[in-house]
C-alpha atoms as a PDB file:
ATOM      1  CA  UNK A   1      -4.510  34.260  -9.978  1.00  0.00           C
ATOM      2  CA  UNK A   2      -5.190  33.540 -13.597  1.00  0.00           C
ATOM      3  CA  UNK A   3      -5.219  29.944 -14.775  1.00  0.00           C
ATOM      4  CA  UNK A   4      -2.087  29.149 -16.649  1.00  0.00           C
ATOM      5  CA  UNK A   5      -2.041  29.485 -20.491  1.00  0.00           C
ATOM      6  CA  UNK A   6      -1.295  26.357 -22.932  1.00  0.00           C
ATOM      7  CA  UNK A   7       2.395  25.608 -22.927  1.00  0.00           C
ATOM      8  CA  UNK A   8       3.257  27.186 -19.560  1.00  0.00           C
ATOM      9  CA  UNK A   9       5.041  25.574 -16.993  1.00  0.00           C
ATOM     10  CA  UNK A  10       2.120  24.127 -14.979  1.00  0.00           C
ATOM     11  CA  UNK A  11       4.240  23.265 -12.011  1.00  0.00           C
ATOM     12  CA  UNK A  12       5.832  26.549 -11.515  1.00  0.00           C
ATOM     13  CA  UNK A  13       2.546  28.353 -11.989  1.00  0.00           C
ATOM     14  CA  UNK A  14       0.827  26.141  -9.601  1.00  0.00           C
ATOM     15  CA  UNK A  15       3.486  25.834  -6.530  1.00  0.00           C
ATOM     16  CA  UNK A  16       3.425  29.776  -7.287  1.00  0.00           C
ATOM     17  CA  UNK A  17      -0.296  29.871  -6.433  1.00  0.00           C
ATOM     18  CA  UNK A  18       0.094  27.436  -3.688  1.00  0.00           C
ATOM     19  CA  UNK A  19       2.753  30.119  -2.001  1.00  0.00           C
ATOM     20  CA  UNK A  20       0.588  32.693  -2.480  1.00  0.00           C
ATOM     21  CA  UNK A  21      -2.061  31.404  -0.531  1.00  0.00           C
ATOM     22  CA  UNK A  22      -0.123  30.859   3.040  1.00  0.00           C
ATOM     23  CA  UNK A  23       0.004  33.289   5.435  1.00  0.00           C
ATOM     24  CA  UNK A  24       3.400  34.787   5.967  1.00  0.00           C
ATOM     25  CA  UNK A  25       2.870  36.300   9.133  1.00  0.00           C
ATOM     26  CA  UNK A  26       1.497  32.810  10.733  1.00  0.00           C
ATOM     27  CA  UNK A  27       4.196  30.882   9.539  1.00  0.00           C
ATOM     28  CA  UNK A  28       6.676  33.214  11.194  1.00  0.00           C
ATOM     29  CA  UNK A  29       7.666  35.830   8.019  1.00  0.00           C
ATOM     30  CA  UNK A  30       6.375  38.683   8.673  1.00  0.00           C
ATOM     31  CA  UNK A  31       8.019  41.806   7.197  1.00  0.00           C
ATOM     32  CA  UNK A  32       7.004  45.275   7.064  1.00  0.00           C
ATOM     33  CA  UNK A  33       8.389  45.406   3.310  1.00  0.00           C
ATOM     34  CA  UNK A  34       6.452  42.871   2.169  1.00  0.00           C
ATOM     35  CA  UNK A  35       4.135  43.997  -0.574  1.00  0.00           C
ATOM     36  CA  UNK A  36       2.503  40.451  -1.909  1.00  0.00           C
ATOM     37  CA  UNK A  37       0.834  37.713  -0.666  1.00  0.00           C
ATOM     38  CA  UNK A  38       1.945  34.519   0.773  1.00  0.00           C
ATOM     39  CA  UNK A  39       5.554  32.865   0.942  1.00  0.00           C
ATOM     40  CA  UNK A  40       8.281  34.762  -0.947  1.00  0.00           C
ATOM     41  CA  UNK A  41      10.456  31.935  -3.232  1.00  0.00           C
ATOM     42  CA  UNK A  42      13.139  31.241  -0.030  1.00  0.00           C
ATOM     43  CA  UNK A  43      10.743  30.999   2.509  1.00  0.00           C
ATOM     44  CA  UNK A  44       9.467  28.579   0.659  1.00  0.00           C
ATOM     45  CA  UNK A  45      13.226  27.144  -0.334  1.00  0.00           C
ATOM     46  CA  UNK A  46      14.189  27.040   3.413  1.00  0.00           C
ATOM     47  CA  UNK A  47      11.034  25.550   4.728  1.00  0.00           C
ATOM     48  CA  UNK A  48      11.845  22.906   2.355  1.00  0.00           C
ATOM     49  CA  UNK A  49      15.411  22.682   3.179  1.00  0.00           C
ATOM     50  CA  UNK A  50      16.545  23.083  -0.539  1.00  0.00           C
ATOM     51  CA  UNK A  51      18.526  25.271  -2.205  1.00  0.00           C
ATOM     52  CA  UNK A  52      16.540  28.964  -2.680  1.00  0.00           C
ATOM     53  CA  UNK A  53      17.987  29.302  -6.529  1.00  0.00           C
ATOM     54  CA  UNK A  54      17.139  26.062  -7.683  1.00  0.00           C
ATOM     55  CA  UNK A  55      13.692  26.230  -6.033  1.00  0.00           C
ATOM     56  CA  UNK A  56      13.567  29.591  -8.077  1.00  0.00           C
ATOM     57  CA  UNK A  57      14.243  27.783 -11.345  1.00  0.00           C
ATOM     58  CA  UNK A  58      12.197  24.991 -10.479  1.00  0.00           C
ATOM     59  CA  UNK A  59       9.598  27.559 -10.824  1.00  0.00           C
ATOM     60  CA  UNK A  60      10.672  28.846 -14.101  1.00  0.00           C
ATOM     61  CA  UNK A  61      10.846  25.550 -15.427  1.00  0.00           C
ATOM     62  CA  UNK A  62      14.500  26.084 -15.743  1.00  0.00           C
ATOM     63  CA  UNK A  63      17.120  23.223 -14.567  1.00  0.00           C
ATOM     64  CA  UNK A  64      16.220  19.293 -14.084  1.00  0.00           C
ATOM     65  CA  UNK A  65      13.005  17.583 -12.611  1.00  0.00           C
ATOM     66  CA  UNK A  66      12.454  17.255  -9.426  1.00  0.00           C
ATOM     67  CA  UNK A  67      12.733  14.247  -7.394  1.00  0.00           C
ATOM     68  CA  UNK A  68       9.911  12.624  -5.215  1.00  0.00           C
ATOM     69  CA  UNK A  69      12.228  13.687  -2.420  1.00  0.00           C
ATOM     70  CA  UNK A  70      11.986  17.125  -2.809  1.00  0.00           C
ATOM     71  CA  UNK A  71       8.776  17.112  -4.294  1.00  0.00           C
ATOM     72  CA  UNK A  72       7.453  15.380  -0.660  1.00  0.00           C
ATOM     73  CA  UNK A  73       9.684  18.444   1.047  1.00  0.00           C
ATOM     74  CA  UNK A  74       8.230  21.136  -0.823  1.00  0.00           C
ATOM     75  CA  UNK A  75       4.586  19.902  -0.182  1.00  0.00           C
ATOM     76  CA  UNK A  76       4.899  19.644   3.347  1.00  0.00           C
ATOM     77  CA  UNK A  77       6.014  23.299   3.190  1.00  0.00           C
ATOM     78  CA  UNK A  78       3.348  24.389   1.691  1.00  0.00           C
ATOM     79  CA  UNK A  79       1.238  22.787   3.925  1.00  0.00           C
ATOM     80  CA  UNK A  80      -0.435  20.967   0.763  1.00  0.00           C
ATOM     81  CA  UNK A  81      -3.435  18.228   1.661  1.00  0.00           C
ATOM     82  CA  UNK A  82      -3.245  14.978   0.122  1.00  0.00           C
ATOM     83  CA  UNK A  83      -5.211  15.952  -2.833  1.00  0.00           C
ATOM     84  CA  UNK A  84      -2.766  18.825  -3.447  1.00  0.00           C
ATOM     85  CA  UNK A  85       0.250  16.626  -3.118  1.00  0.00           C
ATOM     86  CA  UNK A  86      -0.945  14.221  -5.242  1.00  0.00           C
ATOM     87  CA  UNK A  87      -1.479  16.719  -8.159  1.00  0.00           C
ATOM     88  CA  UNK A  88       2.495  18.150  -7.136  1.00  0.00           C
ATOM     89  CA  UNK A  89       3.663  14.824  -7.835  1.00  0.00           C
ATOM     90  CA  UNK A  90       1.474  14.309 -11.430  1.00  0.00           C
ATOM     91  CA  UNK A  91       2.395  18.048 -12.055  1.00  0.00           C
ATOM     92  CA  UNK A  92       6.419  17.266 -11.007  1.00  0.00           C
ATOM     93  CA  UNK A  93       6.720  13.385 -11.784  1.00  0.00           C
ATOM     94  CA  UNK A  94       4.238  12.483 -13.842  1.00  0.00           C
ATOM     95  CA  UNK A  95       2.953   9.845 -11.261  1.00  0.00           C
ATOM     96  CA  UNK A  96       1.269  10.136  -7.948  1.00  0.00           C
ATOM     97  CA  UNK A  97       3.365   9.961  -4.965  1.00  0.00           C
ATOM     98  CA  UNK A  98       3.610   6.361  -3.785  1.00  0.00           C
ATOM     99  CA  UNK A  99       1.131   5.415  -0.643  1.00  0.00           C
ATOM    100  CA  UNK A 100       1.736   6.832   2.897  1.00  0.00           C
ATOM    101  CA  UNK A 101       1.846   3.694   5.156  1.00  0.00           C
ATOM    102  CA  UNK A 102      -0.536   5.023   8.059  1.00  0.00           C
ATOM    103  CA  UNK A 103      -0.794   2.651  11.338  1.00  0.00           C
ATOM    104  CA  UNK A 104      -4.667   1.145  11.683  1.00  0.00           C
ATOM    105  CA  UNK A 105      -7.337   3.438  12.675  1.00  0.00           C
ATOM    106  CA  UNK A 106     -10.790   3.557  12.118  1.00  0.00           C
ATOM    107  CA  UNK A 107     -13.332   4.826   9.361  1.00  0.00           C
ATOM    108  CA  UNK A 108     -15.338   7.742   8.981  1.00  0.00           C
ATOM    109  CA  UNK A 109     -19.105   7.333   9.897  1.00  0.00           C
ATOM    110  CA  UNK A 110     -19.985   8.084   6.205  1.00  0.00           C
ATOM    111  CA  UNK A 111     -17.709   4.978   5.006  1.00  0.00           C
ATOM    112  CA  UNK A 112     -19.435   3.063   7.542  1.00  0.00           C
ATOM    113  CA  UNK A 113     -22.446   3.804   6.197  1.00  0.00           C
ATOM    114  CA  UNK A 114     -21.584   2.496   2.721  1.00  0.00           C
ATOM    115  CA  UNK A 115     -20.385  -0.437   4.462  1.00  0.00           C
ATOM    116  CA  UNK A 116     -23.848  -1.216   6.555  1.00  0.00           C
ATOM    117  CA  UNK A 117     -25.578  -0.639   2.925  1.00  0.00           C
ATOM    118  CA  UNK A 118     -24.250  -3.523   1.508  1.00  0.00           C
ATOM    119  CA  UNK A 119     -25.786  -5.715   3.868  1.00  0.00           C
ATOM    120  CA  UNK A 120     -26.327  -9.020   3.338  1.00  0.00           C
ATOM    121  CA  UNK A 121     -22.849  -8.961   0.953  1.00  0.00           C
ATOM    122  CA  UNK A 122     -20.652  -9.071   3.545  1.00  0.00           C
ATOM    123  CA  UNK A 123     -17.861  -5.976   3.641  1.00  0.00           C
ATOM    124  CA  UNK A 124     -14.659  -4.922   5.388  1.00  0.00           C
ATOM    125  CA  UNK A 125     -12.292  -2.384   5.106  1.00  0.00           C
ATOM    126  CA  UNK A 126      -8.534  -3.308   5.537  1.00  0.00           C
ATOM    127  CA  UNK A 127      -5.281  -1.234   5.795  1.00  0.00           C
ATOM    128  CA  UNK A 128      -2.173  -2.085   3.575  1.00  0.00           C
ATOM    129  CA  UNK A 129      -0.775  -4.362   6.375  1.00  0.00           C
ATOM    130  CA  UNK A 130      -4.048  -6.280   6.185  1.00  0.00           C
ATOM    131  CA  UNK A 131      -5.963  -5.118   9.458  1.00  0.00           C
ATOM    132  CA  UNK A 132      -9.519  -4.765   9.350  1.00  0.00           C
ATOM    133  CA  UNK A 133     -10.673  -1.707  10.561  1.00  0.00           C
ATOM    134  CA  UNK A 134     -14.652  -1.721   9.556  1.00  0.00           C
ATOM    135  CA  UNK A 135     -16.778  -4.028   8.577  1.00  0.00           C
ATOM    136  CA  UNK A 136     -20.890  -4.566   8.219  1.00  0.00           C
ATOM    137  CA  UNK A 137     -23.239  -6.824   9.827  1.00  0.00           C
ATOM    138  CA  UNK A 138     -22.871  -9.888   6.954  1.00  0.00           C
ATOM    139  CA  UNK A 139     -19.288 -10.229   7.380  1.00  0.00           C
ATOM    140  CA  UNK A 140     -19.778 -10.426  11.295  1.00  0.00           C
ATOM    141  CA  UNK A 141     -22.453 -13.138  10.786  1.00  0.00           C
ATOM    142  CA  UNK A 142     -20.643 -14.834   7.619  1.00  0.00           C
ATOM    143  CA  UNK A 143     -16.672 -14.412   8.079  1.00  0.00           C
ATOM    144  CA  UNK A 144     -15.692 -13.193  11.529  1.00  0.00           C
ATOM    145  CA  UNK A 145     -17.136 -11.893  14.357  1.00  0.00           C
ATOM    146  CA  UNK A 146     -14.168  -9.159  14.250  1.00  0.00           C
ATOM    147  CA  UNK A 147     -16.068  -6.732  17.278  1.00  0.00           C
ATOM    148  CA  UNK A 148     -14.993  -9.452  19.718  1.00  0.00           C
ATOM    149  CA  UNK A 149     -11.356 -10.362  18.441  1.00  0.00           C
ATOM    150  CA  UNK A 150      -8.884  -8.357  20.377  1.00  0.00           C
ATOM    151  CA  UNK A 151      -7.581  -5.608  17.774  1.00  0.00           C
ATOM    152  CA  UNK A 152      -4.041  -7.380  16.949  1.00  0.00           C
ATOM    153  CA  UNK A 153      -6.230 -10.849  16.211  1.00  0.00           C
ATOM    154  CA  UNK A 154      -7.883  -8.241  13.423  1.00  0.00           C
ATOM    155  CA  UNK A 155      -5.696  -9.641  10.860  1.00  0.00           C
ATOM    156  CA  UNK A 156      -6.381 -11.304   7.646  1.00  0.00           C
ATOM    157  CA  UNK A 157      -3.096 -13.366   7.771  1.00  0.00           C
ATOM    158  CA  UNK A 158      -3.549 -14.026  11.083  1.00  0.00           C
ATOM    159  CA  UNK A 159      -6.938 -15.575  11.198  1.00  0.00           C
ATOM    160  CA  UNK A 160      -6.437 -17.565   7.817  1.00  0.00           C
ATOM    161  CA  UNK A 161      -2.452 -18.797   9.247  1.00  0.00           C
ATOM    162  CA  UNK A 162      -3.079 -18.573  12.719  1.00  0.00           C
ATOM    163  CA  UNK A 163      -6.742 -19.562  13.383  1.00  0.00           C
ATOM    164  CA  UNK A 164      -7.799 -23.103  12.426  1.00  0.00           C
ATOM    165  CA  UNK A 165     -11.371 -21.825  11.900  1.00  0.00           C
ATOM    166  CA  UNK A 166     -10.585 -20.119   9.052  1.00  0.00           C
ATOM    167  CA  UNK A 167      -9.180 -22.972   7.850  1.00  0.00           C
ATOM    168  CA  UNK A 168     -11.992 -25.175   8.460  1.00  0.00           C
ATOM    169  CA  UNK A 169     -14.273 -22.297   6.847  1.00  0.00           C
ATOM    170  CA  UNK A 170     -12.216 -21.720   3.347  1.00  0.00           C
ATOM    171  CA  UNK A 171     -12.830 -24.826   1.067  1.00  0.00           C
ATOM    172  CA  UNK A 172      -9.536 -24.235  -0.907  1.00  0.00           C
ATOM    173  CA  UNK A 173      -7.209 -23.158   1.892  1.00  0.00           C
ATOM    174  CA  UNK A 174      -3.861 -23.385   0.676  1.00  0.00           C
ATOM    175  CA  UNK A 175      -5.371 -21.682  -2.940  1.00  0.00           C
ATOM    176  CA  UNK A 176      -6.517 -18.812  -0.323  1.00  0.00           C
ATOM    177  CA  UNK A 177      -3.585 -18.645   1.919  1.00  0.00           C
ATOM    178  CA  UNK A 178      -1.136 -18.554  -1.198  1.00  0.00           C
ATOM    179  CA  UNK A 179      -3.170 -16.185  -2.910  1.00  0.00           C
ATOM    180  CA  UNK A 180      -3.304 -13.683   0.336  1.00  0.00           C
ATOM    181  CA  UNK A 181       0.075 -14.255   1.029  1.00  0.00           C
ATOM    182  CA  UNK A 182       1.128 -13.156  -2.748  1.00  0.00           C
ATOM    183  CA  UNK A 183      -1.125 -10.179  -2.604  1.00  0.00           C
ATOM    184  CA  UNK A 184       0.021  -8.892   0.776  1.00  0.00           C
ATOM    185  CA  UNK A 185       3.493  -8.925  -0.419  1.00  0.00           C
ATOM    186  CA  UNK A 186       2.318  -6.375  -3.363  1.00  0.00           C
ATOM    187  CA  UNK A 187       0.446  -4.167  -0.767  1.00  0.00           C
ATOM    188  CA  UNK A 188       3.488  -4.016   1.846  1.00  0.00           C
ATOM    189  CA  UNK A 189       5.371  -3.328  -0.894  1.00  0.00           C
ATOM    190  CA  UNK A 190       3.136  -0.264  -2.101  1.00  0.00           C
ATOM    191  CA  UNK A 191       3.444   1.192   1.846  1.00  0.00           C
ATOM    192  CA  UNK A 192       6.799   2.329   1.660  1.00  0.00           C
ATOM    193  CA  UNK A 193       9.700   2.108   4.001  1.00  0.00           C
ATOM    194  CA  UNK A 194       7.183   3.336   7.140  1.00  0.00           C
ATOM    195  CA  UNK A 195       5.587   0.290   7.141  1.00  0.00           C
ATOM    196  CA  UNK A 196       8.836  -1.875   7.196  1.00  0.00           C
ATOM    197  CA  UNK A 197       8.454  -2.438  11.110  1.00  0.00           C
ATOM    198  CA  UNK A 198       4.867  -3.293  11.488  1.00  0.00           C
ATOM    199  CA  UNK A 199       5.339  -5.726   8.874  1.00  0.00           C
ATOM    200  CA  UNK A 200       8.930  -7.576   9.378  1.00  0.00           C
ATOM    201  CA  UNK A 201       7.546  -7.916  12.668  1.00  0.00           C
ATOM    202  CA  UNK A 202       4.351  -9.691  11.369  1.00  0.00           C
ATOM    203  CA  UNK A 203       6.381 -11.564   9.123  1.00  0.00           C
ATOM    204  CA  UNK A 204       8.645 -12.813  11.664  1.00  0.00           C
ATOM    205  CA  UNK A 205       5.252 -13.814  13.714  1.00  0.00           C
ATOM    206  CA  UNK A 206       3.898 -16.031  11.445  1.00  0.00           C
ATOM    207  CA  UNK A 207       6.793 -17.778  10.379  1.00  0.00           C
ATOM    208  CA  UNK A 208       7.291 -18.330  13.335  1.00  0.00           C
ATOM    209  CA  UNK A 209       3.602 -19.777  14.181  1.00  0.00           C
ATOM    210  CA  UNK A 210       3.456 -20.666  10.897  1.00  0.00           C
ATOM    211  CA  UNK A 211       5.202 -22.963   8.530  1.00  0.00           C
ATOM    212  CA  UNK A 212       2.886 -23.247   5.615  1.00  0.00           C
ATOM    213  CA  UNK A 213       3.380 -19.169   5.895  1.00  0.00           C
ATOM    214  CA  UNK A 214       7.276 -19.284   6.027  1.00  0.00           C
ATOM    215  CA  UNK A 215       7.330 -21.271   3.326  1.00  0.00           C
ATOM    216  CA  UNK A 216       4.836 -19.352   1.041  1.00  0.00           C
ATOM    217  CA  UNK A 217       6.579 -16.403   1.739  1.00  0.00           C
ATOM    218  CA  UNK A 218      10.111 -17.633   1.052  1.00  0.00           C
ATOM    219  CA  UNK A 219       8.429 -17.887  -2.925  1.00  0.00           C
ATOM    220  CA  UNK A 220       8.488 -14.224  -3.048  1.00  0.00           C
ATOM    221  CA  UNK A 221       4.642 -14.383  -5.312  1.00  0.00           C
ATOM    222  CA  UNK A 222       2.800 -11.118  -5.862  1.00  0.00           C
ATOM    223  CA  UNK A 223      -0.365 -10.547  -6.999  1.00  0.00           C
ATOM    224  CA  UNK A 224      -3.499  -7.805  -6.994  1.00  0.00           C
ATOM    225  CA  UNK A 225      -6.219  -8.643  -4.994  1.00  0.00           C
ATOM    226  CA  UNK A 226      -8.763  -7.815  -8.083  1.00  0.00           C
ATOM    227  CA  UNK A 227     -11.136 -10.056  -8.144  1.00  0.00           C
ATOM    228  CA  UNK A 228     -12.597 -13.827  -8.581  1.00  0.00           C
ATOM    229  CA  UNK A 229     -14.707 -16.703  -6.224  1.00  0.00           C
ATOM    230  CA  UNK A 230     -14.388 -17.617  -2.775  1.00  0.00           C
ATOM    231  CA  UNK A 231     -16.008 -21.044  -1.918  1.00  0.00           C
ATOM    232  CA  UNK A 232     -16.800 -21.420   1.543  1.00  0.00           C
ATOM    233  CA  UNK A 233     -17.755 -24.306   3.846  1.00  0.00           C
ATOM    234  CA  UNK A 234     -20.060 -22.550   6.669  1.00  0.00           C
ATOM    235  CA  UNK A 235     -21.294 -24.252   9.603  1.00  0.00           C
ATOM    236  CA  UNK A 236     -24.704 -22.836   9.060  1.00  0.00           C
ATOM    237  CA  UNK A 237     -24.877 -21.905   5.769  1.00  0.00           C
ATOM    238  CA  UNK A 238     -22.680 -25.142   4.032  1.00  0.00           C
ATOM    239  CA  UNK A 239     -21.362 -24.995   1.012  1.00  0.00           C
ATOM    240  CA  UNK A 240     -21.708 -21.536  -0.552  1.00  0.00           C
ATOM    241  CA  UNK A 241     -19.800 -19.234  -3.190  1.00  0.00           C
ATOM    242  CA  UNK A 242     -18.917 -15.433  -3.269  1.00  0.00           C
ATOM    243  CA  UNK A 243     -18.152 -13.389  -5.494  1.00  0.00           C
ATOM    244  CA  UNK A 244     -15.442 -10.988  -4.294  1.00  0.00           C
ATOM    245  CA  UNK A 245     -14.442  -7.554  -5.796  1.00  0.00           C
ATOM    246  CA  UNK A 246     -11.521  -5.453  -4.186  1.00  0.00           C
ATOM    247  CA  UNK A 247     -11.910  -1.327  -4.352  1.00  0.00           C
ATOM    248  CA  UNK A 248      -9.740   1.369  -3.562  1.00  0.00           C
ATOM    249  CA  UNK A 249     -10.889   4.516  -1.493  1.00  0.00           C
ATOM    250  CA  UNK A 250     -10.729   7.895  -2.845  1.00  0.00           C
ATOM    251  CA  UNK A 251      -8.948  10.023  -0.937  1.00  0.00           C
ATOM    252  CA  UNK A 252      -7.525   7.052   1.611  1.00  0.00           C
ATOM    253  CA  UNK A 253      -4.927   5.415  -0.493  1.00  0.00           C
ATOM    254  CA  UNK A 254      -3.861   3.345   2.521  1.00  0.00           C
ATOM    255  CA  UNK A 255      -7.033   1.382   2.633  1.00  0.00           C
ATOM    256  CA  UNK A 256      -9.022  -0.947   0.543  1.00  0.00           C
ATOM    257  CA  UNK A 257     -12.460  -2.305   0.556  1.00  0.00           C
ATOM    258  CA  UNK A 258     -13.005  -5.891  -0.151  1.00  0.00           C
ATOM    259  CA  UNK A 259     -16.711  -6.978  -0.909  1.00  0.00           C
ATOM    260  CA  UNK A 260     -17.848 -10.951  -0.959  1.00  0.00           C
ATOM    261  CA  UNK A 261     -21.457 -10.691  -3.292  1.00  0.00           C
ATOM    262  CA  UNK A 262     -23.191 -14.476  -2.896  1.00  0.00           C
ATOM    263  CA  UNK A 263     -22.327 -16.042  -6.617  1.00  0.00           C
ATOM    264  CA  UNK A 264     -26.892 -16.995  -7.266  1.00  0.00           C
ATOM    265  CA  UNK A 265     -30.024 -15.631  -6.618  1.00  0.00           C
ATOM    266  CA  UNK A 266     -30.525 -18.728  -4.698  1.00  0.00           C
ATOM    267  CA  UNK A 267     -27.281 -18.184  -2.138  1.00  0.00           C
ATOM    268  CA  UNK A 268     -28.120 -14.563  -1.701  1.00  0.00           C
ATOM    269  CA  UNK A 269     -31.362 -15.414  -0.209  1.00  0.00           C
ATOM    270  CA  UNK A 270     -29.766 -17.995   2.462  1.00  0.00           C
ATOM    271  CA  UNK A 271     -27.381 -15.069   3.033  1.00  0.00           C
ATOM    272  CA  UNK A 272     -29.735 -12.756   3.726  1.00  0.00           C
ATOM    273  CA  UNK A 273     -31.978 -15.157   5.743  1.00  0.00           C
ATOM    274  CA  UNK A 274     -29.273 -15.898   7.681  1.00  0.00           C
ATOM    275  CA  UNK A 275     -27.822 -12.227   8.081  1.00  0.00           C
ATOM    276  CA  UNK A 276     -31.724 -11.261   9.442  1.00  0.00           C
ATOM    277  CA  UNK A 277     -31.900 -13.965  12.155  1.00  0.00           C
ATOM    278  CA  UNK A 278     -28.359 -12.964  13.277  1.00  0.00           C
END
C-alpha cells in the first residue's frame, strides 16, 4: 500500500493498512464476494463494538477525534502489538496510550544479560507497583539478597517500611522512605485503574504495619524517580555513596530499571572487591 502523501489523514490511511493486513477468513469473515484483502470497514466496526459509520468517517477524517476508549477498542481489533498501538494513539491522540498495569513476571534472558553486565554497579528491574523482578550479582551482594526473599517480600516498600535492615542499611531513612513513598504514588498512578487492587491492598498493608508509611502517604507527595545519591551504611563495606540513575525499557512500559554506580574511583574498587569475593 503506498505511503500516505503530505496532508492526508495519517490515521485513516494507517488503520486502513492495518485492516488490510488481517486475515478475513481466520477471524471468522469469510465471503465468497469478497474481492480485497483483510477486514472490510464493519468488521472492523463490530469487532470494535462501535458504530460501522462513524468508524467509516473516522477513516475519512470526517467527524470528531477519537477517544482513548475507542482508540484501545479498535486496536485490540486489529490485533495491533504494543508498538502498533502506541503509534494509533500518537496517530489518534496525539499522546501514547497511558501504561498497561501488568502483574510481576520475570525478564527476558537478553535484559538479564544487560543486567549481569553492569556488575559491580548493582541493578534491578522493578514493576510499577515496585516488585523486583531481576536483578545482578552487586545488588545481591550490596542491597538484598532478593533470590532468597519469598516473592511477596520482593518489594521495595516493603523491605525499606517493613524490614528494619533496610533501615539500618540507608543512612538517611526517612529522606529515602519519603522519597520512595512520593515516587510510588506517581508510578501507581501511571498504571491505570488495573492496578488499583494490587496496590490499595499494599497500601492498606503497610499502613497497617507501618505508621511512618500511613503517615507519609496521607501527604499525598509525588515525585520521578530520576536521579541523585544514595548514602549507605553497609556492614561490610561502611560508609559508601551511589550514584543512582532510573531508566525506562523500550518496549516494556510497565517496568523500570534502577542502577546504583559507586559515587569515586576509590568506592568502586571496594565494590567490586567485595562483589568478587561474594
Amino acid at each position: 500500500m503506498n505511503a500516505p502523501l503530505l496532508g492526508e489523514n495519517k490515521l485513516g490511511a494507517y488503520l486502513r493498512d492495518r485492516r488490510a493486513r488481517l486475515d478475513a477468513a481466520a477471524l471468522g469473515f469469510s465471503s465468497p464476494r469478497r474481492r480485497t484483502p483483510g477486514l472490510r470497514r464493519e468488521e472492523v466496526a463490530q469487532r470494535a463494538h462501535i458504530s460501522a459509520t462513524w468508524y467509516t468517517w473516522l477513516e475519512q477524517g470526517r467527524g470528531g477525534g477519537p477517544s482513548a476508549d475507542v482508540l484501545d477498542r479498535i486496536a485490540r481489533a486489529l490485533m495491533l502489538t504494543e508498538v502498533e498501538r502506541e503509534h494509533l494513539f500518537l496517530l489518534g491522540l496525539g499522546r501514547p496510550p497511558e501504561v498497561r498495569y501488568r502483574q510481576a513476571e520475570g525478564v527476558s534472558p537478553r535484559l538479564q544479560r544487560v543486567l549481569d553486565a553492569l556488575d559491580p554497579s548493582p541493578a534491578m528491574i522493578k514493576t510499577l507497583t515496585w516488585d523486583v523482578v531481576a536483578w545482578n550479582r552487586a545488588a545481591t551482594v550490596v542491597l538484598a539478597n532478593y533470590g532468597d526473599l519469598p516473592v511477596e517480600e520482593r518489594n521495595i516498600l516493603r523491605r525499606i517500611f517493613c524490614d528494619p535492615r533496610s533501615r539500618a542499611l540507608n543512612e538517611e531513612w526517612e529522606h529515602v522512605a519519603r522519597f520512595v513513598v512520593a515516587a510510588f504514588r506517581a508510578d501507581v498512578a501511571r498504571a491505570g485503574a488495573g492496578a488499583e487492587t494490587s496496590v490499595n491492598a499494599l497500601v492498606d498493608e503497610l499502613s497497617r504495619r507501618s505508621p511512618d508509611f500511613a503517615a507519609m502517604w496521607a501527604e499525598n507527595d509525588v515525585r520521578y524517580y530520576g536521579d541523585g545519591v544514595k548514602h549507605l551504611r553497609h556492614p561490610a563495606l561502611g560508609q559508601i555513596a551511589f550514584e543512582y540513575s532510573a531508566f525506562a525499557i523500550d518496549g516494556r512500559p510497565d517496568l523500570g530499571m534502577i542502577v546504583y554506580t559507586p559515587a569515586t574511583p576509590e568506592e568502586f574498587e571496594r565494590v567490586r572487591a567485595l562483589v568478587a569475593a561474594g
